[in-house]
N, C-alpha and C. Protein backbone atom coordinates (compact mmCIF):
# COMPACT_ATOMS: atom_id res chain seq x y z
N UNK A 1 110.41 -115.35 129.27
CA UNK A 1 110.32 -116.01 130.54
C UNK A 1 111.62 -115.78 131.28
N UNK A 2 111.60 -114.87 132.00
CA UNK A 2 112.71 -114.53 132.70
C UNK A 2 113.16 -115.96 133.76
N UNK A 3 113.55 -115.80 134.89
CA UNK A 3 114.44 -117.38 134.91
C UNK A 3 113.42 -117.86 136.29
N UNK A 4 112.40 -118.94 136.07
CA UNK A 4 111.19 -119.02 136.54
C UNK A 4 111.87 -120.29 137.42
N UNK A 5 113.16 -120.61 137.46
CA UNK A 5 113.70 -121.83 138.54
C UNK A 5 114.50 -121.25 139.80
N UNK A 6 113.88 -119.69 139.86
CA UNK A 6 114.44 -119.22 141.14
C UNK A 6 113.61 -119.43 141.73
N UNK A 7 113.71 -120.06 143.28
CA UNK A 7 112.66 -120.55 144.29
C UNK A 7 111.96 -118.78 144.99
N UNK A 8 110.76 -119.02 144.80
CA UNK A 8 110.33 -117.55 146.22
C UNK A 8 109.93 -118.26 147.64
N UNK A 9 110.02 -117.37 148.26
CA UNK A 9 109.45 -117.42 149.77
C UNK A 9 108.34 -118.49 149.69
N UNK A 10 109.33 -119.38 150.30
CA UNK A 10 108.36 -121.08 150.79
C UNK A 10 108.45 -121.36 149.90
N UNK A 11 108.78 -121.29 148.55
CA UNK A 11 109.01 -123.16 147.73
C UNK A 11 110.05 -123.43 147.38
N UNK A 12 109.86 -124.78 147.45
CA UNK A 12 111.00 -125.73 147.39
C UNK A 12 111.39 -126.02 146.16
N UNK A 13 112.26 -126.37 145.93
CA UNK A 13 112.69 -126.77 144.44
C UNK A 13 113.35 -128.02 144.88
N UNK A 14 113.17 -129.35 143.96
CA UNK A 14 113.85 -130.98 143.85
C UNK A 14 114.86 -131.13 142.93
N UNK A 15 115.81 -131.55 142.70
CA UNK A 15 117.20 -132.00 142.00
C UNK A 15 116.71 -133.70 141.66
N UNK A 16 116.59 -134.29 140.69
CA UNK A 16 116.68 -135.97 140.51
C UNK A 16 118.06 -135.97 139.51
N UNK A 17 119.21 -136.33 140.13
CA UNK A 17 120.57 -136.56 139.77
C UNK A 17 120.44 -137.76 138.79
N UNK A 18 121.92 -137.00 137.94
CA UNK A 18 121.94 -137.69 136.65
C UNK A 18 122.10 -139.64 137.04
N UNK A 19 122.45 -139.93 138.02
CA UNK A 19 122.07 -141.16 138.60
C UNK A 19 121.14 -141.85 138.30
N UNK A 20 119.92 -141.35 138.76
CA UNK A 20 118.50 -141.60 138.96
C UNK A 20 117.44 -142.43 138.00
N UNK A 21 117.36 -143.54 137.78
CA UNK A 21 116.19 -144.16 137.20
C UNK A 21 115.48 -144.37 137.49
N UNK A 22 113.75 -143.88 136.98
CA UNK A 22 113.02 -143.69 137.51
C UNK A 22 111.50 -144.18 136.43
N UNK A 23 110.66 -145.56 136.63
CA UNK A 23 109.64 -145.54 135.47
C UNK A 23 108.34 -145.25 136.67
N UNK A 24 107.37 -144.72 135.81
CA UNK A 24 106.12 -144.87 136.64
C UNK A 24 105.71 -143.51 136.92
N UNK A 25 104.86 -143.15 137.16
CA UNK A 25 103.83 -142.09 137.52
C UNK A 25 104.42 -140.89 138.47
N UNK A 26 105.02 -139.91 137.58
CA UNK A 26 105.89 -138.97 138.69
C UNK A 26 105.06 -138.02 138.65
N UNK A 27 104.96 -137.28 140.28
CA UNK A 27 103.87 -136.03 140.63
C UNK A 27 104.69 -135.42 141.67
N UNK A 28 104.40 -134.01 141.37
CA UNK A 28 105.18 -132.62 142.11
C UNK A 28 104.86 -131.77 141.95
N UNK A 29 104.56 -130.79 143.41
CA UNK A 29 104.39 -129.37 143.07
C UNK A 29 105.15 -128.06 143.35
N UNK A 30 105.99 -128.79 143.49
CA UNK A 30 107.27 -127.71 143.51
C UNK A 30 108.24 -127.75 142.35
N UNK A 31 109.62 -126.75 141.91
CA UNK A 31 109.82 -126.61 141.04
C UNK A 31 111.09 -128.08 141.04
N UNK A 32 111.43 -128.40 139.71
CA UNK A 32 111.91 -129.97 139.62
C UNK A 32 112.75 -129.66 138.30
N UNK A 33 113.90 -130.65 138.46
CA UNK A 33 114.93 -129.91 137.41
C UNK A 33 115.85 -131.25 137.49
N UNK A 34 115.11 -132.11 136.63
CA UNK A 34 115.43 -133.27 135.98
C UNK A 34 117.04 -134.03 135.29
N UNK A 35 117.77 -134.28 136.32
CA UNK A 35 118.86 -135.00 135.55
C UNK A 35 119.41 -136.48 135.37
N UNK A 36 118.61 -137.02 135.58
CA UNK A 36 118.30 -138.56 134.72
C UNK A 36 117.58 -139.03 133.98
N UNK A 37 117.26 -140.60 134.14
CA UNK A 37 116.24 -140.73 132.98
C UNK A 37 114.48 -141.25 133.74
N UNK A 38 113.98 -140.44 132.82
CA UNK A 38 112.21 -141.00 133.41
C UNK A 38 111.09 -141.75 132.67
N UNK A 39 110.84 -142.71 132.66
CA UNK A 39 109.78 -143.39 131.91
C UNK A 39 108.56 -143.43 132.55
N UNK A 40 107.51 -143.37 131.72
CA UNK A 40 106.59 -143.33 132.29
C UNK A 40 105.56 -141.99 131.57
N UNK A 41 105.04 -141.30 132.58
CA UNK A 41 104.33 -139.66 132.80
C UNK A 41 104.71 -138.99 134.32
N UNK A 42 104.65 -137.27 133.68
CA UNK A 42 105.23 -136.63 134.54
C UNK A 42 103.65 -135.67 134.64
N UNK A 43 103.51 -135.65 136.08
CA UNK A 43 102.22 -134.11 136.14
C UNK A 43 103.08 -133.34 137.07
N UNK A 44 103.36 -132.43 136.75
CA UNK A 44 103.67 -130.95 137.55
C UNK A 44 102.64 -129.87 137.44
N UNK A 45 103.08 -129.63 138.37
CA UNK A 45 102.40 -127.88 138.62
C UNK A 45 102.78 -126.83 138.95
N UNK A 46 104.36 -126.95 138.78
CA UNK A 46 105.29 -125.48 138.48
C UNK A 46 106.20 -125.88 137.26
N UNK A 47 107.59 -125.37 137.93
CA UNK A 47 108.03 -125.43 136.79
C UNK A 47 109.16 -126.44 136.69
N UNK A 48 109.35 -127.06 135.63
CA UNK A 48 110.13 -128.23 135.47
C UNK A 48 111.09 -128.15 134.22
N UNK A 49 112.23 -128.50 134.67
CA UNK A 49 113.19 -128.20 133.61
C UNK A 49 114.15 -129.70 133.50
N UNK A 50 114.42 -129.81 132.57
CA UNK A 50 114.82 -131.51 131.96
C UNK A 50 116.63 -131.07 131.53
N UNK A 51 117.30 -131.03 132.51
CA UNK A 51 118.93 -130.33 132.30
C UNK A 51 119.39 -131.07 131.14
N UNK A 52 120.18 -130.76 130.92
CA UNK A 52 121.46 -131.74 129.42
C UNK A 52 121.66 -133.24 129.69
N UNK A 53 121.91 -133.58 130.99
CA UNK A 53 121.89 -135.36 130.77
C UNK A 53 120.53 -135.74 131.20
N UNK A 54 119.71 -135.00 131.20
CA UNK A 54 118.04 -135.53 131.37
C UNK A 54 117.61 -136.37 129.86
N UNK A 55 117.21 -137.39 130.13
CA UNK A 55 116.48 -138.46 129.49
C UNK A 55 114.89 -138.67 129.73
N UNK A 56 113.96 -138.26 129.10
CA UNK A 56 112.55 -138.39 129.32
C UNK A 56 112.06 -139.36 128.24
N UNK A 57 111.59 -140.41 128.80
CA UNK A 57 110.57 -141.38 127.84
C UNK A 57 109.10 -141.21 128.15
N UNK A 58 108.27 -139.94 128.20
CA UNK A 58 107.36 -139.75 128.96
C UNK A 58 106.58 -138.73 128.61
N UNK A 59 105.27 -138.46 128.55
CA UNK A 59 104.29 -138.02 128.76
C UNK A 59 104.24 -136.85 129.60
N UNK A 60 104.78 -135.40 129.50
CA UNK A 60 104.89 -134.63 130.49
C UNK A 60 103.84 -133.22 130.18
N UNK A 61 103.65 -132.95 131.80
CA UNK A 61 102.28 -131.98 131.73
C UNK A 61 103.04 -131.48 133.14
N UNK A 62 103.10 -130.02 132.50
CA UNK A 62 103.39 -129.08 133.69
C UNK A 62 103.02 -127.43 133.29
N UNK A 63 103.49 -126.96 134.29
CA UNK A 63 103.05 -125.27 133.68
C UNK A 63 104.10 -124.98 133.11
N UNK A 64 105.27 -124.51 133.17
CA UNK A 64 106.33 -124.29 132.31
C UNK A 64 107.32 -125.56 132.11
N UNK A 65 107.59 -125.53 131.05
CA UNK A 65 108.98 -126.67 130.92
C UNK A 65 109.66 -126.24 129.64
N UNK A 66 111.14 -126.28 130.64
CA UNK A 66 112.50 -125.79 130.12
C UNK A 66 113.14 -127.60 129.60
N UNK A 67 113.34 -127.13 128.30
CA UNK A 67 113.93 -128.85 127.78
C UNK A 67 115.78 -128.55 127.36
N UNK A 68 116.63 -128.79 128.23
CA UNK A 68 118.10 -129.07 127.63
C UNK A 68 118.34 -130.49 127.31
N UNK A 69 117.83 -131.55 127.60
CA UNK A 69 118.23 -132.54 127.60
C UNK A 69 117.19 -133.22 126.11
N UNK A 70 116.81 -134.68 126.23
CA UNK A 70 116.15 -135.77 125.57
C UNK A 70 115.05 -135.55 125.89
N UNK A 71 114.13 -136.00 125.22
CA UNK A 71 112.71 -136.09 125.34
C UNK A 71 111.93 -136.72 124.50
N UNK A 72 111.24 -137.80 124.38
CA UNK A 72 110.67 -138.78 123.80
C UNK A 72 108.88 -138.86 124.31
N UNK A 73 108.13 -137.85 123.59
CA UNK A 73 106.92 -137.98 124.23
C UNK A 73 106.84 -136.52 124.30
N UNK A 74 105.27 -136.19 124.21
CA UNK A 74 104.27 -135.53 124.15
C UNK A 74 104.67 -134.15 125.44
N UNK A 75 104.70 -132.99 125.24
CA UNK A 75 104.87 -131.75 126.11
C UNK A 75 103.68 -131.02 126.16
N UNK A 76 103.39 -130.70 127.24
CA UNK A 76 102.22 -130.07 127.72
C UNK A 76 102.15 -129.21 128.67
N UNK A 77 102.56 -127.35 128.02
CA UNK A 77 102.82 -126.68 128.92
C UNK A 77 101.89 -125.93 129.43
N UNK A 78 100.92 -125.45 130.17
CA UNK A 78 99.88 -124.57 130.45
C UNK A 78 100.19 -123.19 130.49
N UNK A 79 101.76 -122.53 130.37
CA UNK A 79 102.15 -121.62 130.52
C UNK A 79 103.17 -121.31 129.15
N UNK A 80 104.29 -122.47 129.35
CA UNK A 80 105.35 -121.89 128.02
C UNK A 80 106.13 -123.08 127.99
N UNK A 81 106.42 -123.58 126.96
CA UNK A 81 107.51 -124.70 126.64
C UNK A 81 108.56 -123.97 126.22
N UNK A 82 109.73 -124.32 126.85
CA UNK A 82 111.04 -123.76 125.48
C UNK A 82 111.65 -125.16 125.70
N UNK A 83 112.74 -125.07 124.29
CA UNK A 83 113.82 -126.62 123.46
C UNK A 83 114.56 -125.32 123.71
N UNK A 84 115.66 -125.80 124.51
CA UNK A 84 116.77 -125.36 124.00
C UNK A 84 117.54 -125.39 122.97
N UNK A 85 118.98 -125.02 122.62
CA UNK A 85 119.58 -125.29 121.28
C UNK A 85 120.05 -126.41 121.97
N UNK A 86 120.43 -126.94 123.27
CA UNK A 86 120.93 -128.55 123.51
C UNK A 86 119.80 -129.91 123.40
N UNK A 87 118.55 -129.33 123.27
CA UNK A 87 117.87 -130.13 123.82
C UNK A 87 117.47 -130.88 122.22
N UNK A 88 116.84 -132.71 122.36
CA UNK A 88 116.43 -133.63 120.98
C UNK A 88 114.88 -133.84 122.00
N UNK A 89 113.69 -133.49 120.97
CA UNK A 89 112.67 -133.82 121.43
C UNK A 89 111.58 -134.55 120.29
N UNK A 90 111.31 -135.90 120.44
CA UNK A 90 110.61 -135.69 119.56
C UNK A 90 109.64 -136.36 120.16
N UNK A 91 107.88 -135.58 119.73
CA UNK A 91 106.47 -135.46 120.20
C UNK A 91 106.43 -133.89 119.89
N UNK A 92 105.09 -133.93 120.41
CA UNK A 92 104.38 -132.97 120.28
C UNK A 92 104.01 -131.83 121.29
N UNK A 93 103.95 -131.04 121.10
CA UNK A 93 104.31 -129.44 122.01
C UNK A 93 102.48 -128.85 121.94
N UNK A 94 102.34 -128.84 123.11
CA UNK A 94 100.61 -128.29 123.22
C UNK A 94 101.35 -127.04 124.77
N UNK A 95 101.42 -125.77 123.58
CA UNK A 95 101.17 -124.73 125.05
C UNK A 95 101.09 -123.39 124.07
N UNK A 96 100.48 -122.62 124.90
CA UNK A 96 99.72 -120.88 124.53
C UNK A 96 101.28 -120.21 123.98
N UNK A 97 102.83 -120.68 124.57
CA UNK A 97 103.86 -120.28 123.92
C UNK A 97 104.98 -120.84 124.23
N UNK A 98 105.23 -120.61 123.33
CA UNK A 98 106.63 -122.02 122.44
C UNK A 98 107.85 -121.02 122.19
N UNK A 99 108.83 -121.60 122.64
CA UNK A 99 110.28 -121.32 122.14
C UNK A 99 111.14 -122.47 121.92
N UNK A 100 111.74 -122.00 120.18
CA UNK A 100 112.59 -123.14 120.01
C UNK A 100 113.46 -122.53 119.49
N UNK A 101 114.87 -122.64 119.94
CA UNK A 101 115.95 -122.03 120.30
C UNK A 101 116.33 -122.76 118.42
N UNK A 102 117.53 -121.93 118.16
CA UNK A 102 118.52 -122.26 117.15
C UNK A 102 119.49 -123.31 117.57
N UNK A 103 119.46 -124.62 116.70
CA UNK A 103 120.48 -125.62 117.08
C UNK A 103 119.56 -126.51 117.85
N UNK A 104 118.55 -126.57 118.17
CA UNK A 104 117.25 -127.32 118.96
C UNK A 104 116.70 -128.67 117.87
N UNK A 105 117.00 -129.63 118.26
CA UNK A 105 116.34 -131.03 117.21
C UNK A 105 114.82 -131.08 117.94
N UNK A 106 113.86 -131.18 116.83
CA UNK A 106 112.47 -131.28 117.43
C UNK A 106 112.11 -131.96 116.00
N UNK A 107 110.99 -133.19 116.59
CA UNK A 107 110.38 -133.66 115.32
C UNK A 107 108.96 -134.07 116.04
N UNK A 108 108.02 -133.11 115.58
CA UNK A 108 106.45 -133.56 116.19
C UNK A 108 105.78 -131.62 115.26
N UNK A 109 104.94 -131.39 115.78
CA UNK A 109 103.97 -130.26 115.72
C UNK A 109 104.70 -129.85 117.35
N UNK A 110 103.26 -128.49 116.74
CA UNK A 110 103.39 -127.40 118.02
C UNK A 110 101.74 -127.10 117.62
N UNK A 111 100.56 -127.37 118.96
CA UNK A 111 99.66 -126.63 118.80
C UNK A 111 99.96 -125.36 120.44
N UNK A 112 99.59 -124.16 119.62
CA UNK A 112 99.28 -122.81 120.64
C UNK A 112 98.14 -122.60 120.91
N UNK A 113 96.98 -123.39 120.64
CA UNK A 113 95.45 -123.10 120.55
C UNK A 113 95.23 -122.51 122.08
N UNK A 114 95.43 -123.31 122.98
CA UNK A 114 95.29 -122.97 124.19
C UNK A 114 94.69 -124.42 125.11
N UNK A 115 94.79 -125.14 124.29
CA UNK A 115 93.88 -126.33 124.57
C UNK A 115 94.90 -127.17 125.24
N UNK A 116 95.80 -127.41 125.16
CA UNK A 116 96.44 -127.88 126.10
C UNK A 116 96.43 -129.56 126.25
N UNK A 117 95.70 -130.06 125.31
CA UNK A 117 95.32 -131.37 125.47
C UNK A 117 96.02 -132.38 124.20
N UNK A 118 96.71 -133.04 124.38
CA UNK A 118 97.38 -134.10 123.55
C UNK A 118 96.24 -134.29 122.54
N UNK A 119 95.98 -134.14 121.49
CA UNK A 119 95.31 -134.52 120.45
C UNK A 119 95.10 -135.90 119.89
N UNK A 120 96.58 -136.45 119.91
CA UNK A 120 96.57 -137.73 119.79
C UNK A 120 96.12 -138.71 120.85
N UNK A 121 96.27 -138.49 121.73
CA UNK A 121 95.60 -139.34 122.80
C UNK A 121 94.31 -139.91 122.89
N UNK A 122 93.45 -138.59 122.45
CA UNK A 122 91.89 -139.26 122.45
C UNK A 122 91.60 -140.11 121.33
N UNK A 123 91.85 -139.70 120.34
CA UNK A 123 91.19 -140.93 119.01
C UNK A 123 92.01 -141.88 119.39
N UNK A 124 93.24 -142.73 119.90
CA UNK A 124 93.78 -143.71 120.14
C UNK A 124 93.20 -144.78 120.64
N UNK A 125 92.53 -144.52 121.95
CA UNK A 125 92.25 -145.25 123.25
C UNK A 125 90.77 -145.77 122.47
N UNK A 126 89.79 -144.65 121.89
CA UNK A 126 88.49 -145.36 121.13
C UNK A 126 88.72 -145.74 120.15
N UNK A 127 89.77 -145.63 119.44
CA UNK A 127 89.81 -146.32 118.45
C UNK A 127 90.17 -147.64 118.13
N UNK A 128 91.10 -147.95 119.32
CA UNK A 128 91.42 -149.43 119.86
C UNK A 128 90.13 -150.09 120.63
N UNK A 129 89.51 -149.29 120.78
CA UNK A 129 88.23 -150.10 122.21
C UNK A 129 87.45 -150.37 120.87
N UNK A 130 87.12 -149.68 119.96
CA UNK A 130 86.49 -149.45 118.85
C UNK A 130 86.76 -151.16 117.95
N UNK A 131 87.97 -151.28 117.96
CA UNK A 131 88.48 -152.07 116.58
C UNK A 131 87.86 -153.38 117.84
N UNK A 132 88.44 -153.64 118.82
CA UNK A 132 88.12 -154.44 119.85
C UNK A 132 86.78 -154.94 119.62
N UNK A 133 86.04 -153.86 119.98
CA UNK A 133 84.46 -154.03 120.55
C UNK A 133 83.69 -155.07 118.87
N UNK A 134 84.44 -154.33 117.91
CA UNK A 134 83.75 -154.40 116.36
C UNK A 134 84.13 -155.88 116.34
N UNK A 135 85.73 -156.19 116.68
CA UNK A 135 85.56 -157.81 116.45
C UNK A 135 84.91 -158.63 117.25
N UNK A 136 84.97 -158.28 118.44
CA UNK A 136 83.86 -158.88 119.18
C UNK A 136 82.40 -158.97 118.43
N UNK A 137 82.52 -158.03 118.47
CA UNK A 137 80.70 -157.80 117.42
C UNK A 137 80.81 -159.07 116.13
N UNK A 138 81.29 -158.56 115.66
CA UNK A 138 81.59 -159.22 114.46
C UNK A 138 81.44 -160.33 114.92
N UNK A 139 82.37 -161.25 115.31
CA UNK A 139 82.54 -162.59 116.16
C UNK A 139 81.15 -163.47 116.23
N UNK A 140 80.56 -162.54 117.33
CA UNK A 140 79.15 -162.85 117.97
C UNK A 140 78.10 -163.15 117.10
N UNK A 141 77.83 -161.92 116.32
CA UNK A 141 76.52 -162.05 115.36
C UNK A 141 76.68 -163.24 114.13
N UNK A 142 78.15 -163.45 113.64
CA UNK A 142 77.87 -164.24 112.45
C UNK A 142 77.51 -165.52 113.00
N UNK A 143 78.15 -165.61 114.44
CA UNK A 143 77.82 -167.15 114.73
C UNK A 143 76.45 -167.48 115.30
N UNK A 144 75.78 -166.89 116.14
CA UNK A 144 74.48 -167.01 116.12
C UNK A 144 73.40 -166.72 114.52
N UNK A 145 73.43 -166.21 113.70
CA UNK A 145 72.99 -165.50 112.51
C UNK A 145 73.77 -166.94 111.81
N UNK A 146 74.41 -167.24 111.61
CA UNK A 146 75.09 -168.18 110.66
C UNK A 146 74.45 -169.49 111.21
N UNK A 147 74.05 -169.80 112.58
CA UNK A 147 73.30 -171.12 113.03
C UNK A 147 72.14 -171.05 113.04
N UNK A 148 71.77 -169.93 112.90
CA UNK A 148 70.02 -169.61 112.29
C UNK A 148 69.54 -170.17 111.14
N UNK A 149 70.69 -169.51 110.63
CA UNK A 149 70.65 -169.59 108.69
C UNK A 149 71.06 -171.03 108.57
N UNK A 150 72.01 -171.48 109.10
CA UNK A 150 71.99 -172.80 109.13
C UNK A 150 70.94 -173.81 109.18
N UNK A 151 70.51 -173.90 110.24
CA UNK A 151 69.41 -174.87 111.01
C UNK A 151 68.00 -174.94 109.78
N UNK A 152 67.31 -173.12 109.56
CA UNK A 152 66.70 -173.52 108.70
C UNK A 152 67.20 -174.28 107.06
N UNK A 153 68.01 -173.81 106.52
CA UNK A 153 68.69 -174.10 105.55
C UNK A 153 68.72 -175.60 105.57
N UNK A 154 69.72 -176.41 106.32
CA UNK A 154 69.68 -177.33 106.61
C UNK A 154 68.47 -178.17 106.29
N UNK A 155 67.62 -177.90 107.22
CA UNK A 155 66.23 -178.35 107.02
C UNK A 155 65.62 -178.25 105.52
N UNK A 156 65.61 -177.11 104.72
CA UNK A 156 65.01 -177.30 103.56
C UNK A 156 66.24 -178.17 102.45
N UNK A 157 67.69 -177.81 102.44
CA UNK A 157 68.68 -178.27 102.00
C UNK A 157 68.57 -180.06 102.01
N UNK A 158 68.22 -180.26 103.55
CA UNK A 158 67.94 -181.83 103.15
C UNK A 158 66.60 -182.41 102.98
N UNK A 159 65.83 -181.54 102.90
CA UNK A 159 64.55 -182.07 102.19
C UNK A 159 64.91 -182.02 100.71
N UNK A 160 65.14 -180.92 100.32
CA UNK A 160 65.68 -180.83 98.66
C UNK A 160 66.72 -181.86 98.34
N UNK A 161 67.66 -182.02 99.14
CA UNK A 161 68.66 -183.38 98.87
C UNK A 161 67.88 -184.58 98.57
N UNK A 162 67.07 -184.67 99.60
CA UNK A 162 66.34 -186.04 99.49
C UNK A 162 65.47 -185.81 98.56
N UNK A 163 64.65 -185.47 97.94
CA UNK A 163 63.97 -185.23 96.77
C UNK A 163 64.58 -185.60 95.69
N UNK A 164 65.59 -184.70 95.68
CA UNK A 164 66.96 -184.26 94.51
C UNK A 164 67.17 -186.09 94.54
N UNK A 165 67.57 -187.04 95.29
CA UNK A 165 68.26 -187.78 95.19
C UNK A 165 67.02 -189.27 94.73
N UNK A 166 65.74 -188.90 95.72
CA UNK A 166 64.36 -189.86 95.27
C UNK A 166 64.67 -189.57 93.97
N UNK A 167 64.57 -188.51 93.05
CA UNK A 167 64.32 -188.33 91.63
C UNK A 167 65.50 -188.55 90.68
């Protein structure tokens, strides 16, 4: 990847200075070259590079991303991820090609499939709606089903009591 943060004819490129705190839903389509900290998720659609005092707590999806800095959360390149040897990332790397430099801290996987899609993400969200929905379920049926079983029970329970107790 030759050096993909040179601007061409008509685009713009953004600076967010090592200053900058920033949580919540960041979107851009020009090229962006990160030097503070971001919480949240990032969607791009060029190229985005996270400099040496860049701090990411976030969820990022772009076409290329250059990592020198921190990174905490899931990478998602449609084109090419590289870790520098400055850069600490730990999550998971979903892009068609990966570079991880010598001297680079990374602790997650790398899928190249082409798929591009956080893996972990989907079984999460149903699996919580899942555990949710089941106690609910759960909840519901024993107590109607348990006052069923009751009521008749009851009924023969104290006929048999009273019997049990005539005798």
């Amino acid at each position: 990847m030759d050096n993909p943060y040179n601007s061409g004819p008509g685009k713009g490129s953004s600076v967010l200075g090592p200053t900058l705190k920033f949580k919540g839903e960041l979107r851009a389509d020009e090229d962006l070259l990160i030097r503070g900290k971001i919480e949240g998720s990032i969607q791009h659609s060029s190229n985005l590079k996270i400099g040496k005092e860049g701090s990411i707590k976030a969820e990022v999806n772009a076409e290329y991303i250059e990592v020198h800095g921190e990174v905490d959360g899931n990478l998602t390149g449609s084109k090419s991820v590289v870790v520098r040897d400055s850069a600490n990332v730990a999550g998971n790397i979903y892009s068609p090609t990966v570079s991880l430099h010598e001297g680079a801290k990374f602790n997650g996987s790398i899928d190249m499939s082409g798929n591009a899609k956080p893996a972990s993400k989907a079984p999460e969200k149903p699996a919580a709606k899942d555990v949710k929905a089941e106690a609910a379920k759960a909840d519901e049926p024993e107590k109607p089903e348990a006052s069923n079983e009751d009521k008749p029970a009851k009924k023969s329970k104290s006929g048999r009591k009273q019997s049990a107790d005539a005798a």
